[in-house]
Protein backbone atom coordinates (compact mmCIF):
# COMPACT_ATOMS: atom_id res chain seq x y z
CA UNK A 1 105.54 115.77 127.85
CA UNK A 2 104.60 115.33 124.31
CA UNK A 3 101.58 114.22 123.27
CA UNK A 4 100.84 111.09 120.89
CA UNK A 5 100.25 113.17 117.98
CA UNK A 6 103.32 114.95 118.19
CA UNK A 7 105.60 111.97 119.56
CA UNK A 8 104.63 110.27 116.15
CA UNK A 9 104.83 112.95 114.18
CA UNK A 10 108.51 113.95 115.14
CA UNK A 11 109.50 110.11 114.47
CA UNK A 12 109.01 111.44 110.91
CA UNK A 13 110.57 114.58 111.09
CA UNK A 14 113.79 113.03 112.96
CA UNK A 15 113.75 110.09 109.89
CA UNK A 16 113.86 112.96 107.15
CA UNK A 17 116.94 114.68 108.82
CA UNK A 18 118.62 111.68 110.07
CA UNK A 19 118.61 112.42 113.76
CA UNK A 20 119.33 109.20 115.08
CA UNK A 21 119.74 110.78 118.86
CA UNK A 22 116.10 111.87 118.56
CA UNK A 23 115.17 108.78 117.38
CA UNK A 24 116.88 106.91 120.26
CA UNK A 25 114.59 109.74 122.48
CA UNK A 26 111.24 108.74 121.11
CA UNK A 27 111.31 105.01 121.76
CA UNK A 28 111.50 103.42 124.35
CA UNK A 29 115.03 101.27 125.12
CA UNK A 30 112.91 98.32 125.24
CA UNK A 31 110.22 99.00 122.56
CA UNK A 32 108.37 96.60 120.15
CA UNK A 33 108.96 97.28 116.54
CA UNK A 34 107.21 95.46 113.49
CA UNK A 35 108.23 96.00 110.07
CA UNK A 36 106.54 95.85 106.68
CA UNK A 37 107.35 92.30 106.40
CA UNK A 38 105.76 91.72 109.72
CA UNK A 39 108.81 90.36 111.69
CA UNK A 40 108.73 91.35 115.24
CA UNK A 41 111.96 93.21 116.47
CA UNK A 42 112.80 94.44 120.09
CA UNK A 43 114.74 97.02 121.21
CA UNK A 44 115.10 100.54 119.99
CA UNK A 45 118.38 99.87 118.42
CA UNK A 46 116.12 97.35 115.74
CA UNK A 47 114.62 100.61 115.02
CA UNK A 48 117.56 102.47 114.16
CA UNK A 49 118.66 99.78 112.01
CA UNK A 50 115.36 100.03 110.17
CA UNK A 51 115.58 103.41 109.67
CA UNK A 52 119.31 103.26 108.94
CA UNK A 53 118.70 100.56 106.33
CA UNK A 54 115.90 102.70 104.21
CA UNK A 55 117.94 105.80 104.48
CA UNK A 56 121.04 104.24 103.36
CA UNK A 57 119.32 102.72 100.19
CA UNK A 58 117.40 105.72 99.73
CA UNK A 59 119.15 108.66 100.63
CA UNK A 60 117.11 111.34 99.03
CA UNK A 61 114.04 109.81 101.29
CA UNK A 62 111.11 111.65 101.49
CA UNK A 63 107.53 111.05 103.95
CA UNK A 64 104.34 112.86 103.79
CA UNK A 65 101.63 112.22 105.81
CA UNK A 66 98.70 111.99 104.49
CA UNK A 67 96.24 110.97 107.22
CA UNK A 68 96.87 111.12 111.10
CA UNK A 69 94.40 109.50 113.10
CA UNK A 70 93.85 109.54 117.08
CA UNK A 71 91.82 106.66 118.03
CA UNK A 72 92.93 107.17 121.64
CA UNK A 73 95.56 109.64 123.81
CA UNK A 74 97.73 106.63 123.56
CA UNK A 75 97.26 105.38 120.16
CA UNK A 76 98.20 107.07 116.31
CA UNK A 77 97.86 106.07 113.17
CA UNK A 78 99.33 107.97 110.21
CA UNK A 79 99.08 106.75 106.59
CA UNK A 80 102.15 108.25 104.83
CA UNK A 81 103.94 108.36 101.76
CA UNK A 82 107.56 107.41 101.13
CA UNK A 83 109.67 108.15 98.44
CA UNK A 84 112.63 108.03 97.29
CA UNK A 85 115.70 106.68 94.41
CA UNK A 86 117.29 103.22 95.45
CA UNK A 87 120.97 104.75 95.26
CA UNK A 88 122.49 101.86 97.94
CA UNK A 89 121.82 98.35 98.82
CA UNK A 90 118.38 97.40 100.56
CA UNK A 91 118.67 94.21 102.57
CA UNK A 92 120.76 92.46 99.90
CA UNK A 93 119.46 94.01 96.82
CA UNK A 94 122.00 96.19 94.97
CA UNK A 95 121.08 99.78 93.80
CA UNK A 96 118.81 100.44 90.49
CA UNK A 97 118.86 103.64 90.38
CA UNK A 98 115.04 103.50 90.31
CA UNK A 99 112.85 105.63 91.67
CA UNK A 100 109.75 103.90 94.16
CA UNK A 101 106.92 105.57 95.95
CA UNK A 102 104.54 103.46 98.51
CA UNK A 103 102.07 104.05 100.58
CA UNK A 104 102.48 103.55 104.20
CA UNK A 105 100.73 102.98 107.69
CA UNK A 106 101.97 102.98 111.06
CA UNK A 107 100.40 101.96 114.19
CA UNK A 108 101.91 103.41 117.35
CA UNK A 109 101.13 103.07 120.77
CA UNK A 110 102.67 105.43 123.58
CA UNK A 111 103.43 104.76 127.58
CA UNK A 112 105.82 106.94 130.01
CA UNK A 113 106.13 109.59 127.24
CA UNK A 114 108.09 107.16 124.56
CA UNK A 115 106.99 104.43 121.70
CA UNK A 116 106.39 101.10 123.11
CA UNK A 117 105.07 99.57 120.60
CA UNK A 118 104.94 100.53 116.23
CA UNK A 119 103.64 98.45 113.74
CA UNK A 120 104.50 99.36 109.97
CA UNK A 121 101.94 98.15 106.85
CA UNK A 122 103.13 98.67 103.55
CA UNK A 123 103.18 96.70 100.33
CA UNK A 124 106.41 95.10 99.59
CA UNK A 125 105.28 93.59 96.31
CA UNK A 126 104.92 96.92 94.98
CA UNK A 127 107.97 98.23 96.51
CA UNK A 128 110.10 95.33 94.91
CA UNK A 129 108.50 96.15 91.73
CA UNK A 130 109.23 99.58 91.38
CA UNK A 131 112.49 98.60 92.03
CA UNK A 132 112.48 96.11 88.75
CA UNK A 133 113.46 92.89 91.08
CA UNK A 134 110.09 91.72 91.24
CA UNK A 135 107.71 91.16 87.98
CA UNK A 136 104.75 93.31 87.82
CA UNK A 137 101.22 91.10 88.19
């Protein structure tokens, strides 16, 4: 069995190269999965849709982590970086053809081997802005 630190890192790994079966391995069928916007999904199949959505509009994405933290043998936090050019349509907005970079945090909590729970933190404001559909403050 993996442990926490490596069950979170390879969500990462298996984002960058698109392995949606590996995905589907890491969480659990019946998992909890909050996005940056803080809505509440079930179901790992929410989380493939996540992911499929950001790769989609971003298909040269990039993530580095930055900072992994262990609070616990069930708990990891990792403050990341993602990056990437908005080449296809995220949740409604068309392409730019802009380039964004955010900084990231996920909180993810591990029983039975799998992801039960994630939470994702990022700022959206900036996101939208690098994007040019948002004004800058």
């Amino acid at each position: 069995m993996q442990s926490m630190a490596q069950l979170h890192r390879a969500v990462y790994e298996a984002v960058q190269s698109r392995d949606f079966d590996r995905l589907r391995e890491i969480y659990h069928a019946d998992c909890s999965y909050t996005t940056g916007d803080g809505v509440e999904q079930r179901g790992v199949d929410a989380v493939l849709a996540s992911v499929e959505t950001f790769t989609s509009a971003f298909p040269d994405l990039t993530i580095e982590i930055r900072h992994h933290h262990l609070p616990s043998e069930s708990v990891s936090i990792i403050e990341y970086t993602f990056a990437g050019t908005h080449r296809g349509e995220l949740e409604g907005i068309p392409a730019t053809g802009r380039r964004m970079e955010v900084v990231a945090c996920s909180v993810a909590e591990m029983d039975d081997g799998q992801i039960h729970r994630e939470r994702d933190y990022y700022d959206t404001l900036a996101l939208m802005e690098q994007l040019g559909v948002a004004e800058t403050a």
